[in-house]
C-alpha atoms as a PDB file:
ATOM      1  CA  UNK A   1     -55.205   5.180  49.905  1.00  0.00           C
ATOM      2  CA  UNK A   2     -57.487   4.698  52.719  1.00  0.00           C
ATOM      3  CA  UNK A   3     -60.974   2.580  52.077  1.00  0.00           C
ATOM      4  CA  UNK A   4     -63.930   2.340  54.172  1.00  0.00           C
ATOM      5  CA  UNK A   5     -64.330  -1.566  54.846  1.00  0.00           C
ATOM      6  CA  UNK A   6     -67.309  -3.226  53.695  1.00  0.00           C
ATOM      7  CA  UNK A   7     -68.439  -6.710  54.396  1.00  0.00           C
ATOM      8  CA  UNK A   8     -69.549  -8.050  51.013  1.00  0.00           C
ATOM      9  CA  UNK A   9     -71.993 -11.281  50.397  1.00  0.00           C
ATOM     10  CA  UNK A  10     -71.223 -13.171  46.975  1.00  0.00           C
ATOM     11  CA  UNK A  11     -74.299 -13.814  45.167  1.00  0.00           C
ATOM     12  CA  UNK A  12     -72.486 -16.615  43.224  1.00  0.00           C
ATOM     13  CA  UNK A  13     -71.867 -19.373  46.407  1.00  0.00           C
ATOM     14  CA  UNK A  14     -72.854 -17.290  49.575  1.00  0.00           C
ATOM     15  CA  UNK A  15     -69.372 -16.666  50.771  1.00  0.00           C
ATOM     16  CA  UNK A  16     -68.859 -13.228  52.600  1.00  0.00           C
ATOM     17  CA  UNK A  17     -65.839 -10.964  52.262  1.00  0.00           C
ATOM     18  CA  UNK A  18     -64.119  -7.722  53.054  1.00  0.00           C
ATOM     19  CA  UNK A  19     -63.788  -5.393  49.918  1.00  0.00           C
ATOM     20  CA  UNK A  20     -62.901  -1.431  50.608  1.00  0.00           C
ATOM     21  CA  UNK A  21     -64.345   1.362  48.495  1.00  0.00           C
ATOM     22  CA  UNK A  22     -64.112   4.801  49.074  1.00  0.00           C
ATOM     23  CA  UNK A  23     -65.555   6.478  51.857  1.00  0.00           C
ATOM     24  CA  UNK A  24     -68.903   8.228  51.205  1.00  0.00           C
ATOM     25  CA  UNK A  25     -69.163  11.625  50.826  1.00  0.00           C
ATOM     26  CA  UNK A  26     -65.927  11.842  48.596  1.00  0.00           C
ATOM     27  CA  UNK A  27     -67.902  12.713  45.664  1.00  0.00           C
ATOM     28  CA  UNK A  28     -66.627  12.052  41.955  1.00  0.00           C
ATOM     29  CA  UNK A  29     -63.645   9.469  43.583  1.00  0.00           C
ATOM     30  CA  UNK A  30     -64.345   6.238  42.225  1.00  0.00           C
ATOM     31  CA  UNK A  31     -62.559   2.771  42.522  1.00  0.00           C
ATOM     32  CA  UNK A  32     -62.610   1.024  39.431  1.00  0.00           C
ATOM     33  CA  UNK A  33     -61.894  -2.230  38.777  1.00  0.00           C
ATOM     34  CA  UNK A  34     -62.157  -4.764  35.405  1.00  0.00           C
ATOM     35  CA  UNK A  35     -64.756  -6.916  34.448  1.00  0.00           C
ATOM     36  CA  UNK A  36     -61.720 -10.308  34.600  1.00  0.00           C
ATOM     37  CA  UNK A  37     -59.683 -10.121  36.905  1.00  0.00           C
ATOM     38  CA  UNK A  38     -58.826  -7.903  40.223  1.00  0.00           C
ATOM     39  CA  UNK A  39     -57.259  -4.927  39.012  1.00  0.00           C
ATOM     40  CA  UNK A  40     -58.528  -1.598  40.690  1.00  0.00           C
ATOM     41  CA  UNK A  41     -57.174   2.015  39.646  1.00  0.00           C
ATOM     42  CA  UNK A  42     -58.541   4.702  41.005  1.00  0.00           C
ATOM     43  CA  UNK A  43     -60.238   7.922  39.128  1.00  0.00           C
ATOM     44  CA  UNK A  44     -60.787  11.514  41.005  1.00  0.00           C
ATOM     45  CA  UNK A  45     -63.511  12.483  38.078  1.00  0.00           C
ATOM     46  CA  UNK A  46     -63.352  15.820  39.440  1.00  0.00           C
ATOM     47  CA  UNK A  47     -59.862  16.325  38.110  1.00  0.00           C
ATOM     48  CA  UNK A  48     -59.551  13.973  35.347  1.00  0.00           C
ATOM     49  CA  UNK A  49     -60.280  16.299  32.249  1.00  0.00           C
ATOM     50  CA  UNK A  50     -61.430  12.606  30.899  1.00  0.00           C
ATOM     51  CA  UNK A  51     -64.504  12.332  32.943  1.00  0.00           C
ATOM     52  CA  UNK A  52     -66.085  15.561  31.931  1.00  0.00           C
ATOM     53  CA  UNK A  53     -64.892  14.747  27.970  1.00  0.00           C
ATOM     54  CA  UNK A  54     -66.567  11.599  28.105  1.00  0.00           C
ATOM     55  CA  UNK A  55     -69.503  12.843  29.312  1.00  0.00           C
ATOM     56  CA  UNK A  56     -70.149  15.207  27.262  1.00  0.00           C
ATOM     57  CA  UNK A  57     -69.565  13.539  24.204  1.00  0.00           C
ATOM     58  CA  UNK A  58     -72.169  11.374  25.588  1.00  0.00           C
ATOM     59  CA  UNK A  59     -74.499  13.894  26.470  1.00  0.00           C
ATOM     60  CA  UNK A  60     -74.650  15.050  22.612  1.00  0.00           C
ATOM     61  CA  UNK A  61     -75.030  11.962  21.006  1.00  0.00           C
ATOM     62  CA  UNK A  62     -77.755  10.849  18.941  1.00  0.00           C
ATOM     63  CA  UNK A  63     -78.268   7.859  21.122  1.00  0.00           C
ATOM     64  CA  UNK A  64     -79.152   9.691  24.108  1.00  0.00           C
ATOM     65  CA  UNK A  65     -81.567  12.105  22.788  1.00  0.00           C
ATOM     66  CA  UNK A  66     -84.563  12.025  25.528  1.00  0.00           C
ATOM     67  CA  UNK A  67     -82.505  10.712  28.065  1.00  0.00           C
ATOM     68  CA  UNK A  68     -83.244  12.378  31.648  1.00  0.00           C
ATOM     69  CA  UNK A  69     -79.952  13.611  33.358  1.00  0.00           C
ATOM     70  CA  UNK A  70     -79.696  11.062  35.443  1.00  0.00           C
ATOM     71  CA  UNK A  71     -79.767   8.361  32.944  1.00  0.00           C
ATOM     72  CA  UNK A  72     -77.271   9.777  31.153  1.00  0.00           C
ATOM     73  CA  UNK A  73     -74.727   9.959  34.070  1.00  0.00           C
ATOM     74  CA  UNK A  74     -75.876   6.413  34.966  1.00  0.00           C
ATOM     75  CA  UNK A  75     -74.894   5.364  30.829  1.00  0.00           C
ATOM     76  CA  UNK A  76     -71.174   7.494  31.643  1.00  0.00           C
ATOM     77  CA  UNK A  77     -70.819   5.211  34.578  1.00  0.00           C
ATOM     78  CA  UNK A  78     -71.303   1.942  33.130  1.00  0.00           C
ATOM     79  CA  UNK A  79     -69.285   3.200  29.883  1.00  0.00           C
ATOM     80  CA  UNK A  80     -66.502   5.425  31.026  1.00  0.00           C
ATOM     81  CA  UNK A  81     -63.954   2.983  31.389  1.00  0.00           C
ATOM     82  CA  UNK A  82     -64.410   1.383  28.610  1.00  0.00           C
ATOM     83  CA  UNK A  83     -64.489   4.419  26.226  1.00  0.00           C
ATOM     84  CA  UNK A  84     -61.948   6.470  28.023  1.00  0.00           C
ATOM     85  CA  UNK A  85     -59.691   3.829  30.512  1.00  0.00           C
ATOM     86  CA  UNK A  86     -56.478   1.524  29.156  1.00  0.00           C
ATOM     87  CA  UNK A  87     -57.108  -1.808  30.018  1.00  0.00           C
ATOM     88  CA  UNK A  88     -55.142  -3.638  32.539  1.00  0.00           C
ATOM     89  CA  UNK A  89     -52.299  -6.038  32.097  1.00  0.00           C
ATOM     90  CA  UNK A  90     -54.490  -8.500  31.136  1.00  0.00           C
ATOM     91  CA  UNK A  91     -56.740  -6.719  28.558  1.00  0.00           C
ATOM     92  CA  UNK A  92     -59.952  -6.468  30.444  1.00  0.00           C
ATOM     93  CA  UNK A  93     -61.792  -3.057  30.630  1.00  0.00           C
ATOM     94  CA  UNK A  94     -62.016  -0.854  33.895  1.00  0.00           C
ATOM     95  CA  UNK A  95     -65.716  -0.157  35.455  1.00  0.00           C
ATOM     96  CA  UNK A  96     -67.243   1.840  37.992  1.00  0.00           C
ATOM     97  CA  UNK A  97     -69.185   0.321  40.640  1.00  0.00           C
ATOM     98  CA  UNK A  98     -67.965  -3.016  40.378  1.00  0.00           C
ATOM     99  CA  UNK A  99     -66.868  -5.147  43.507  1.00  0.00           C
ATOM    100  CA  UNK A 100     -63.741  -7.026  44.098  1.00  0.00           C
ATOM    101  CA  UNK A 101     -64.066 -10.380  42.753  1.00  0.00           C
ATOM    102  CA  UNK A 102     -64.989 -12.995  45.272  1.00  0.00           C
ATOM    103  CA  UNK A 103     -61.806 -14.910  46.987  1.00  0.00           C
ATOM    104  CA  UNK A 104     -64.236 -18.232  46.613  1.00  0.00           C
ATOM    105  CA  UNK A 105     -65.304 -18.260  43.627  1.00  0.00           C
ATOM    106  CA  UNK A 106     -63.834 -15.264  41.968  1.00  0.00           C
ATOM    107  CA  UNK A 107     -67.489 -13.921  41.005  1.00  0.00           C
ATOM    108  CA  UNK A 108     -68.058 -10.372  41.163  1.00  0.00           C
ATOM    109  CA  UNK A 109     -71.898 -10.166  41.251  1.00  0.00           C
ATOM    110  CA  UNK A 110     -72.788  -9.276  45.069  1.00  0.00           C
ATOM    111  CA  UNK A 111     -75.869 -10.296  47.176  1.00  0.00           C
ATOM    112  CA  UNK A 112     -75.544  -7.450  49.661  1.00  0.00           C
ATOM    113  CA  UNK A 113     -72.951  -5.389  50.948  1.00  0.00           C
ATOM    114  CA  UNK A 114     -72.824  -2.682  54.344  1.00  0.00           C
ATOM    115  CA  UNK A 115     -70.177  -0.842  56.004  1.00  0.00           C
ATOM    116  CA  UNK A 116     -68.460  -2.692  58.873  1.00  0.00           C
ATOM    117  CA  UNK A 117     -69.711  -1.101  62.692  1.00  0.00           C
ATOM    118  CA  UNK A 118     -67.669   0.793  64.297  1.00  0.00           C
ATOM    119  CA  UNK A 119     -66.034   1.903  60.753  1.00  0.00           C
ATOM    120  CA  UNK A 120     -62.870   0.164  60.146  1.00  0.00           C
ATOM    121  CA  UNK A 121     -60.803   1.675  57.113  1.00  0.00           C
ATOM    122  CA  UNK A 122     -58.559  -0.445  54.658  1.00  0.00           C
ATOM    123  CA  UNK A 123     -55.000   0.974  53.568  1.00  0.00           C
ATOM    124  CA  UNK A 124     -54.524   0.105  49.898  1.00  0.00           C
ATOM    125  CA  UNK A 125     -52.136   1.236  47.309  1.00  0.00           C
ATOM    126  CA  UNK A 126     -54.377   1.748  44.119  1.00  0.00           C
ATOM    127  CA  UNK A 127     -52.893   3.323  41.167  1.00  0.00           C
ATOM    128  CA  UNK A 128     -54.618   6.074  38.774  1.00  0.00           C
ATOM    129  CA  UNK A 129     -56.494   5.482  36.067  1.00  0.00           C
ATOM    130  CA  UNK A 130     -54.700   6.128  32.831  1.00  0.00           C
ATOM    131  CA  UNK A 131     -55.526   7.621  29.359  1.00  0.00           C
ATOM    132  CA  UNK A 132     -52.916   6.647  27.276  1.00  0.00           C
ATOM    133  CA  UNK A 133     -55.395   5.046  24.407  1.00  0.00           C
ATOM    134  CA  UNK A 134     -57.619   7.701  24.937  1.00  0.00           C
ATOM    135  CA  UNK A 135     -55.305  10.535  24.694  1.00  0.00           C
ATOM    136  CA  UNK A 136     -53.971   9.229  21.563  1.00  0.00           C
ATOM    137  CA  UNK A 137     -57.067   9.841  19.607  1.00  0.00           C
ATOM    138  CA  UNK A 138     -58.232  12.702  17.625  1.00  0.00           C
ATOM    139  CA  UNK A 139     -61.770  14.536  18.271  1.00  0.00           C
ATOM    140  CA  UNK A 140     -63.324  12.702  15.529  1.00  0.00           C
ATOM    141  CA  UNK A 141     -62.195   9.334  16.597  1.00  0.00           C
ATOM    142  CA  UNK A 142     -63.083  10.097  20.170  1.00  0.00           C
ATOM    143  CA  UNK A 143     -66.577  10.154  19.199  1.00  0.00           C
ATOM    144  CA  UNK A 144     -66.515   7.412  17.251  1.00  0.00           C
ATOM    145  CA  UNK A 145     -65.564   5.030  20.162  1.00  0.00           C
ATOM    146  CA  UNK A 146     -68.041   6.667  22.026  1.00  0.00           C
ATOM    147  CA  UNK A 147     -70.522   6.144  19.102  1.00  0.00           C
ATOM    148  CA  UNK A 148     -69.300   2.464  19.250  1.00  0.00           C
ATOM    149  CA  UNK A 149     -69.514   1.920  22.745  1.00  0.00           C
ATOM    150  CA  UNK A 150     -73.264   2.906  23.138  1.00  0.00           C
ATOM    151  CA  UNK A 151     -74.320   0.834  20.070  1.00  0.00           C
ATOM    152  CA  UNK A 152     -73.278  -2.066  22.110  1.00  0.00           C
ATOM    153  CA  UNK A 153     -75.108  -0.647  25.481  1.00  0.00           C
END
């Protein structure tokens, strides 16, 4: 898979880093990555029947009545793979938007980040996203974990 190449300040001890993400303007392709350790899978949201099912058993519940639109994709993003993702091989939950951990200090909180001038693209074998968990459950239990989930948001 090919990344656009960022160059990536930790917030944690300064050090700065190359992390790739995917190239703008491929809209509803994410990277995610857990919240431990430096897995990454990769989710096409426009194809992964998931996506849409999590977000619209968001979209109904209780919690988010009087929610604006865009706070309850925001809520989907920050959620998603934890309602809807298997964990890695380690047990930590997938999440959109986060960065690669830092090689320093392994912190994945980010001062700043910007593309890399002239663009320079990383090649990166990133698996898919999978469901298994997920796909396992019945309607009713779906919205429970989603029910869960935002209780704890």
């Amino acid at each position: 898979m090919k990344l656009k190449a960022l160059n990536v300040k930790c917030s944690e001890c300064g050090s700065q880093y190359k992390a790739g993400e995917v190239a703008s303007g491929l809209y509803g392709e994410f990277i995610l990555r857990s919240s431990t350790a430096s897995s990454e899978a990769y989710l096409d949201a426009l194809n992964d029947n998931t996506y849409e099912e999590v977000f619209s058993l968001i979209k109904t519940n209780v919690k988010m009545e009087g929610k604006r639109p865009r706070e309850i994709a925001d809520v989907v993003r920050k959620t998603y793979g934890i309602i809807a993702c298997d964990p890695d091989e380690e047990g930590s939950y997938f999440c959109i938007g986060k960065f690669p951990p830092c090689p320093v200090c392994g912190s994945q909180n980010i001062d700043c980040w910007e593309a890399i001038e002239p663009s320079e693209m990383v090649d990166k074998k990133i698996p898919h996203v999978t469901h298994r968990i997920w796909s396992s459950l019945s309607g009713v239990e779906k919205e429970r974990v989603v029910d869960e989930v935002l209780s704890k948001f």
